[in-house]
C-alpha atoms as a PDB file:
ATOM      1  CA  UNK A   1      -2.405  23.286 -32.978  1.00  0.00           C
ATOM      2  CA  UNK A   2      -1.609  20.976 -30.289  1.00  0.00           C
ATOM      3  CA  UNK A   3      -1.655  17.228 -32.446  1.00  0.00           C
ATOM      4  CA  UNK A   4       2.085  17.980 -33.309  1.00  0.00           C
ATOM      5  CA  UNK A   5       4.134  18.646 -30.325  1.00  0.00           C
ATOM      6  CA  UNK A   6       6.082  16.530 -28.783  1.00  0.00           C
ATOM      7  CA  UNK A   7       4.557  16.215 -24.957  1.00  0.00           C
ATOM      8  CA  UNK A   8       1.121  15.472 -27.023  1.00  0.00           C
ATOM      9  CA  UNK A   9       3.219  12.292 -28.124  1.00  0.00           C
ATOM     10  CA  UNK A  10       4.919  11.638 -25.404  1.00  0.00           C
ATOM     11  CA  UNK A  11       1.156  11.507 -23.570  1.00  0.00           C
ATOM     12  CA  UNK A  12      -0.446   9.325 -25.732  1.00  0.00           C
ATOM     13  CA  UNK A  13       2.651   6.683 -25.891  1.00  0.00           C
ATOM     14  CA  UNK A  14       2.433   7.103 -21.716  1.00  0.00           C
ATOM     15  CA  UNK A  15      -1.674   6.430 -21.773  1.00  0.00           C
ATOM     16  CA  UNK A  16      -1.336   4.180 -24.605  1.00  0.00           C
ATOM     17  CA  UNK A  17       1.120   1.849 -22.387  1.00  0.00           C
ATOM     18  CA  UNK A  18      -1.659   1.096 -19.789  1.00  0.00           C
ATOM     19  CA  UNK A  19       0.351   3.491 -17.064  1.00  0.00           C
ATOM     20  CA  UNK A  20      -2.031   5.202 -16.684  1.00  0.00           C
ATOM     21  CA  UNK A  21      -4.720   2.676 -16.491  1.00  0.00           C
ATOM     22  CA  UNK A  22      -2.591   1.003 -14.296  1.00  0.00           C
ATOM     23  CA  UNK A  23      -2.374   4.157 -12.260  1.00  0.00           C
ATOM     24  CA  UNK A  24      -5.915   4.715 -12.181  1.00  0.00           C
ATOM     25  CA  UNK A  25      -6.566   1.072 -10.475  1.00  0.00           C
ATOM     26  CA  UNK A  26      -3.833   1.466  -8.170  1.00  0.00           C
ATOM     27  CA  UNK A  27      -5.684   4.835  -6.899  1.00  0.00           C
ATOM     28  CA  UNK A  28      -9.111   3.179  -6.838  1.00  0.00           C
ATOM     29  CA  UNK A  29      -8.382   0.311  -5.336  1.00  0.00           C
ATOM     30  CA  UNK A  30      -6.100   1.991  -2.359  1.00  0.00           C
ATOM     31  CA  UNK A  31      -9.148   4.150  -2.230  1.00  0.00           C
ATOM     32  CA  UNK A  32     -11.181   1.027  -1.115  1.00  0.00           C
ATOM     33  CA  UNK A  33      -8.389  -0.063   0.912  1.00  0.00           C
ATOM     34  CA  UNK A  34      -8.308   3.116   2.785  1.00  0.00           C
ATOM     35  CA  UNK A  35     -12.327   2.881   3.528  1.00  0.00           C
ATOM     36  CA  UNK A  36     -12.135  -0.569   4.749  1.00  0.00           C
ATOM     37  CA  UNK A  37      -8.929  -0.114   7.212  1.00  0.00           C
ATOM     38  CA  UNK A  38     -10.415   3.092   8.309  1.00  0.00           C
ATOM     39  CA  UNK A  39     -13.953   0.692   8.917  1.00  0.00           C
ATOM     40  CA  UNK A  40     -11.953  -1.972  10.665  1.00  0.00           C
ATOM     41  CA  UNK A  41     -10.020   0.670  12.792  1.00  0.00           C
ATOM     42  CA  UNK A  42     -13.100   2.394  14.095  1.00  0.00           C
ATOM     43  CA  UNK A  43     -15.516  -0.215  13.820  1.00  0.00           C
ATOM     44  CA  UNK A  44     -13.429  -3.496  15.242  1.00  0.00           C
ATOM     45  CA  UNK A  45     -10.525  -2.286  16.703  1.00  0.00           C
ATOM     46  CA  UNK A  46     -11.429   1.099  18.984  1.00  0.00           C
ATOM     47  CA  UNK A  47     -14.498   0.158  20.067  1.00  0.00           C
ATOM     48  CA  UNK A  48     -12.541  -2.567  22.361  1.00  0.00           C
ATOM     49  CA  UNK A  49      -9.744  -0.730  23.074  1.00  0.00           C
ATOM     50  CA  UNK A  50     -12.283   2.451  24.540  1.00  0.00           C
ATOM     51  CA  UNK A  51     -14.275  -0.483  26.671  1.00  0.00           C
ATOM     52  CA  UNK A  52     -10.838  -1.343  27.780  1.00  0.00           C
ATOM     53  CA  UNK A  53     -10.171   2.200  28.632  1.00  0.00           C
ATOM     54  CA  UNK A  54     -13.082   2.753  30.503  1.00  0.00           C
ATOM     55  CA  UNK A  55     -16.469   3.508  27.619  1.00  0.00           C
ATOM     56  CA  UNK A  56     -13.496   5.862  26.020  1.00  0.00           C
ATOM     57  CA  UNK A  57     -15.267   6.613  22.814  1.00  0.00           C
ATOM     58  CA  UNK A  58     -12.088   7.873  20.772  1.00  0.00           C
ATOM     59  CA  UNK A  59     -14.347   9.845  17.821  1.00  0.00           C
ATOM     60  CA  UNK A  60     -15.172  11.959  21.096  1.00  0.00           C
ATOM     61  CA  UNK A  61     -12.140  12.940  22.271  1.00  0.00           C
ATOM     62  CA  UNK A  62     -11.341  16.752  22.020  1.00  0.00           C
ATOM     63  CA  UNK A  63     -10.802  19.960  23.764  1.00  0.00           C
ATOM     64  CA  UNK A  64     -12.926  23.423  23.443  1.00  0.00           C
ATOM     65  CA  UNK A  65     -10.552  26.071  22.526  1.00  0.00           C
ATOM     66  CA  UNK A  66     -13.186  28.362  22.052  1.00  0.00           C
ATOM     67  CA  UNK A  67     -16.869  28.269  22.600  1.00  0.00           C
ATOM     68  CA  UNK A  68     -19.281  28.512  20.502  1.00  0.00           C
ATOM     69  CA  UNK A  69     -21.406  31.610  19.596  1.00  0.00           C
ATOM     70  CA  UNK A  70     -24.620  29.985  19.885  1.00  0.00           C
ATOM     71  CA  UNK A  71     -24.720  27.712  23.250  1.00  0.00           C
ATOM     72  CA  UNK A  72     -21.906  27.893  25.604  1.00  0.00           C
ATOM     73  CA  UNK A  73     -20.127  24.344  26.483  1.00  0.00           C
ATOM     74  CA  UNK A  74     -19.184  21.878  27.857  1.00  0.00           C
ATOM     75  CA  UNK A  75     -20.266  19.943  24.876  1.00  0.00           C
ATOM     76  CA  UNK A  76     -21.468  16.055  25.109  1.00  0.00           C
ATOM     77  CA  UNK A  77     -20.230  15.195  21.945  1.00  0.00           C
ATOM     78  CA  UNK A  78     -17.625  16.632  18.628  1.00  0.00           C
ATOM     79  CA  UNK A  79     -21.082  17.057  16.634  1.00  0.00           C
ATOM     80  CA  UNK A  80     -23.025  19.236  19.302  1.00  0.00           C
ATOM     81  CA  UNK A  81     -19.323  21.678  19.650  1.00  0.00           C
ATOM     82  CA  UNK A  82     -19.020  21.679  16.251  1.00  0.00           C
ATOM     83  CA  UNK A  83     -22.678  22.285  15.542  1.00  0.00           C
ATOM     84  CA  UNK A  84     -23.059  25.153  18.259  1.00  0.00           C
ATOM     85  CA  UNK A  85     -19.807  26.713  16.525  1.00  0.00           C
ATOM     86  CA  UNK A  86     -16.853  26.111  18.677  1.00  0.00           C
ATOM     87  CA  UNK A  87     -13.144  26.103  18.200  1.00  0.00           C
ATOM     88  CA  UNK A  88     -12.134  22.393  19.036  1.00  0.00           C
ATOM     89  CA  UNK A  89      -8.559  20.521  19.321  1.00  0.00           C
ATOM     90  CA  UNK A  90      -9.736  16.895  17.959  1.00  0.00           C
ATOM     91  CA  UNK A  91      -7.380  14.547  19.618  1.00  0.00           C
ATOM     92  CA  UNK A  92      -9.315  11.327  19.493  1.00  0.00           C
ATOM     93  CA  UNK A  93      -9.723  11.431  15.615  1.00  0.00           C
ATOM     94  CA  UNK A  94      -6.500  11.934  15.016  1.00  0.00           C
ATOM     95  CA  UNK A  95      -5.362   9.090  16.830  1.00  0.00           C
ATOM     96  CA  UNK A  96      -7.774   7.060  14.804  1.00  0.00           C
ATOM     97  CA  UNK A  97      -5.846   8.286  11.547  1.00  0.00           C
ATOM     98  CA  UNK A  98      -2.681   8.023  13.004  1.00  0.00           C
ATOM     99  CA  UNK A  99      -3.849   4.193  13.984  1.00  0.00           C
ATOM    100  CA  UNK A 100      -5.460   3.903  10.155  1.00  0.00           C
ATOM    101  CA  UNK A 101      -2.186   5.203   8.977  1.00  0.00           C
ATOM    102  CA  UNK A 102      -0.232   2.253  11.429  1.00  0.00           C
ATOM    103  CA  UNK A 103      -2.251  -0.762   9.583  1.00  0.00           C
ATOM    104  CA  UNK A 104      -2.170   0.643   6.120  1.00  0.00           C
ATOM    105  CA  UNK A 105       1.519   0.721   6.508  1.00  0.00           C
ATOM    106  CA  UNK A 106       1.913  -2.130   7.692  1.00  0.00           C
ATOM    107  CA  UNK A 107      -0.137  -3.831   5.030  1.00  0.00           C
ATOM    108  CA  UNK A 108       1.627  -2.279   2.120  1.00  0.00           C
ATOM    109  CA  UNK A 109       5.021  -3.473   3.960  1.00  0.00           C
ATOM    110  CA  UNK A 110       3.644  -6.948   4.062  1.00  0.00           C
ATOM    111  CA  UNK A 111       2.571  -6.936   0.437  1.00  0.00           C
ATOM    112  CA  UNK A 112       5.764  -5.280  -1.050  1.00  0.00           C
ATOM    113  CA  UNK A 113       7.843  -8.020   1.060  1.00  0.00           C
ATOM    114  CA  UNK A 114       5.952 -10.433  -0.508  1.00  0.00           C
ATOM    115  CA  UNK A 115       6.369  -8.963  -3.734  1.00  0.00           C
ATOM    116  CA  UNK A 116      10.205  -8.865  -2.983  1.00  0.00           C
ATOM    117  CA  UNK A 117      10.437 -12.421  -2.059  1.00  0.00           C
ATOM    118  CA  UNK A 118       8.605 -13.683  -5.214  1.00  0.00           C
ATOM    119  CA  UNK A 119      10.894 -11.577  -7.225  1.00  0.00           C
ATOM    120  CA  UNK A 120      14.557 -12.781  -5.509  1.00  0.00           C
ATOM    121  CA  UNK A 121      16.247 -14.874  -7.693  1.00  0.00           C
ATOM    122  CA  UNK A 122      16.334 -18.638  -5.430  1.00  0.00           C
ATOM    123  CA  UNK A 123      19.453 -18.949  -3.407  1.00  0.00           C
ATOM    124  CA  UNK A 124      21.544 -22.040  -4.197  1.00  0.00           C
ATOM    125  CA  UNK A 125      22.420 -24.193  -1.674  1.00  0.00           C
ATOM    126  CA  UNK A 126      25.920 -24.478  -0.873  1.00  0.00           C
ATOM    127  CA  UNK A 127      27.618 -27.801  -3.271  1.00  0.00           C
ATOM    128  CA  UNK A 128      24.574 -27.474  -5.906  1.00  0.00           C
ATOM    129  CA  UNK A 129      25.962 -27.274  -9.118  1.00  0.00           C
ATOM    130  CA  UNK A 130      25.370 -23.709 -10.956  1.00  0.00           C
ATOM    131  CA  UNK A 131      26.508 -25.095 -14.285  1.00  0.00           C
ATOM    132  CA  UNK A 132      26.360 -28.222 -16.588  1.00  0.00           C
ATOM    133  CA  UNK A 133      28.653 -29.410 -19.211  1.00  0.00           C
ATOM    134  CA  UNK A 134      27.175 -28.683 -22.984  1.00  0.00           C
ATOM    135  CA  UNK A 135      27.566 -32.431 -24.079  1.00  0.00           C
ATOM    136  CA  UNK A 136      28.323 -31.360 -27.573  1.00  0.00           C
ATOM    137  CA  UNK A 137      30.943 -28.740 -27.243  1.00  0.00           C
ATOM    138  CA  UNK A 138      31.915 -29.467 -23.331  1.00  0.00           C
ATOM    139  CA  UNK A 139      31.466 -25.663 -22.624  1.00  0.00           C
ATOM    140  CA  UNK A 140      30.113 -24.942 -19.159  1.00  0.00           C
ATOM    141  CA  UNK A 141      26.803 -23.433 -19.055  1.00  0.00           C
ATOM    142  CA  UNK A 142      23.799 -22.478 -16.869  1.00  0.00           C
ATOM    143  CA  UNK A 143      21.864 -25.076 -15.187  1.00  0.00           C
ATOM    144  CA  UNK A 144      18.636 -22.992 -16.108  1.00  0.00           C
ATOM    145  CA  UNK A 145      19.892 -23.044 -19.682  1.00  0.00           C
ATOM    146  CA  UNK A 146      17.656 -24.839 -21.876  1.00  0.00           C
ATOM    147  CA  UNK A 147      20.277 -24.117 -24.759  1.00  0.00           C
ATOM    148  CA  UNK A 148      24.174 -23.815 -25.191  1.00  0.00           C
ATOM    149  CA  UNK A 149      25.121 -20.127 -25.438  1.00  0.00           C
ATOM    150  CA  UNK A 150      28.424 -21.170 -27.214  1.00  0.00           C
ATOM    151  CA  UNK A 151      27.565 -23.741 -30.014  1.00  0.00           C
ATOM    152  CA  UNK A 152      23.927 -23.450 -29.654  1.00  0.00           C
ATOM    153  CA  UNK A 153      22.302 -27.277 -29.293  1.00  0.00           C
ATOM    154  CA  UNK A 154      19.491 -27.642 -27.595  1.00  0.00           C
ATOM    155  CA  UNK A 155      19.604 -29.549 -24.252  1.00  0.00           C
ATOM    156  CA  UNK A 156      17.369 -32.041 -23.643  1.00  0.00           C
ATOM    157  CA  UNK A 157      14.500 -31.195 -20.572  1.00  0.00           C
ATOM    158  CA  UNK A 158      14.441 -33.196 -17.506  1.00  0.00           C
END
């Protein structure tokens, strides 16, 4: 019923292409990405900063909005609120994501400068030729060219 249609088609030309595939790397290996930024933020880089900051453990950092049913607060830790039931604001692990979120952009930035610069054609200096004379026909022609787009000989390498 469905073999004939036209977005069948158009979905196996799109998965046939290695999109998807491509796609499906991309995803895994930001996935990894993500886990080991989100290591090195809480792991390497907070754990400094909080000794800095006086034994600030940021993971900790909240407010009770409401206490829990169970056992009334103040809480020592996220776990014990949250386990005892209560309604908390989690400040601290949001700035951890919104410092994860910091160095993963900045990474991507880096590599899709990088990718950029690879992918600029080279500037030419100022007074470097662009061109050279086709010695058969005396046509001007790319320096790159490896062949004469007017009488077609083929230029010698150098």
């Amino acid at each position: 019923m469905l073999k004939n249609t036209k977005i069948v088609k158009e979905f196996k030309e799109f998965a046939i292409k290695g999109n998807m595939i491509d796609m499906a790397v991309g995803i895994i290996i930001g996935a990894a990405f993500g886990a080991v930024v989100s290591s090195l933020v809480a792991d390497i880089i907070m754990p400094p900063i909080g000794l800095g900051l006086g034994n600030v453990d940021f993971s900790n950092l909240f407010w009770v909005i409401k206490n829990g049913a169970t056992t009334p607060g103040p809480y020592d830790s996220l776990s014990a609120a949250q386990a005892a039931g209560a309604v908390t604001f989690n400040y601290g692990l949001f700035i951890l994501k919104v410092i994860n979120f910091l160095i993963v952009a900045f990474a991507v930035f880096i590599l899709v400068r990088s990718i950029n610069k690879m992918r600029r054609p080279k500037e030419v200096k100022p007074g470097e030729p662009t061109t050279k004379e086709c010695p058969y026909c005396k046509s001007a022609v790319s320096i790159k060219a490896s062949r004469c787009a007017f009488c077609t000989s083929q230029f010698e390498q150098k």
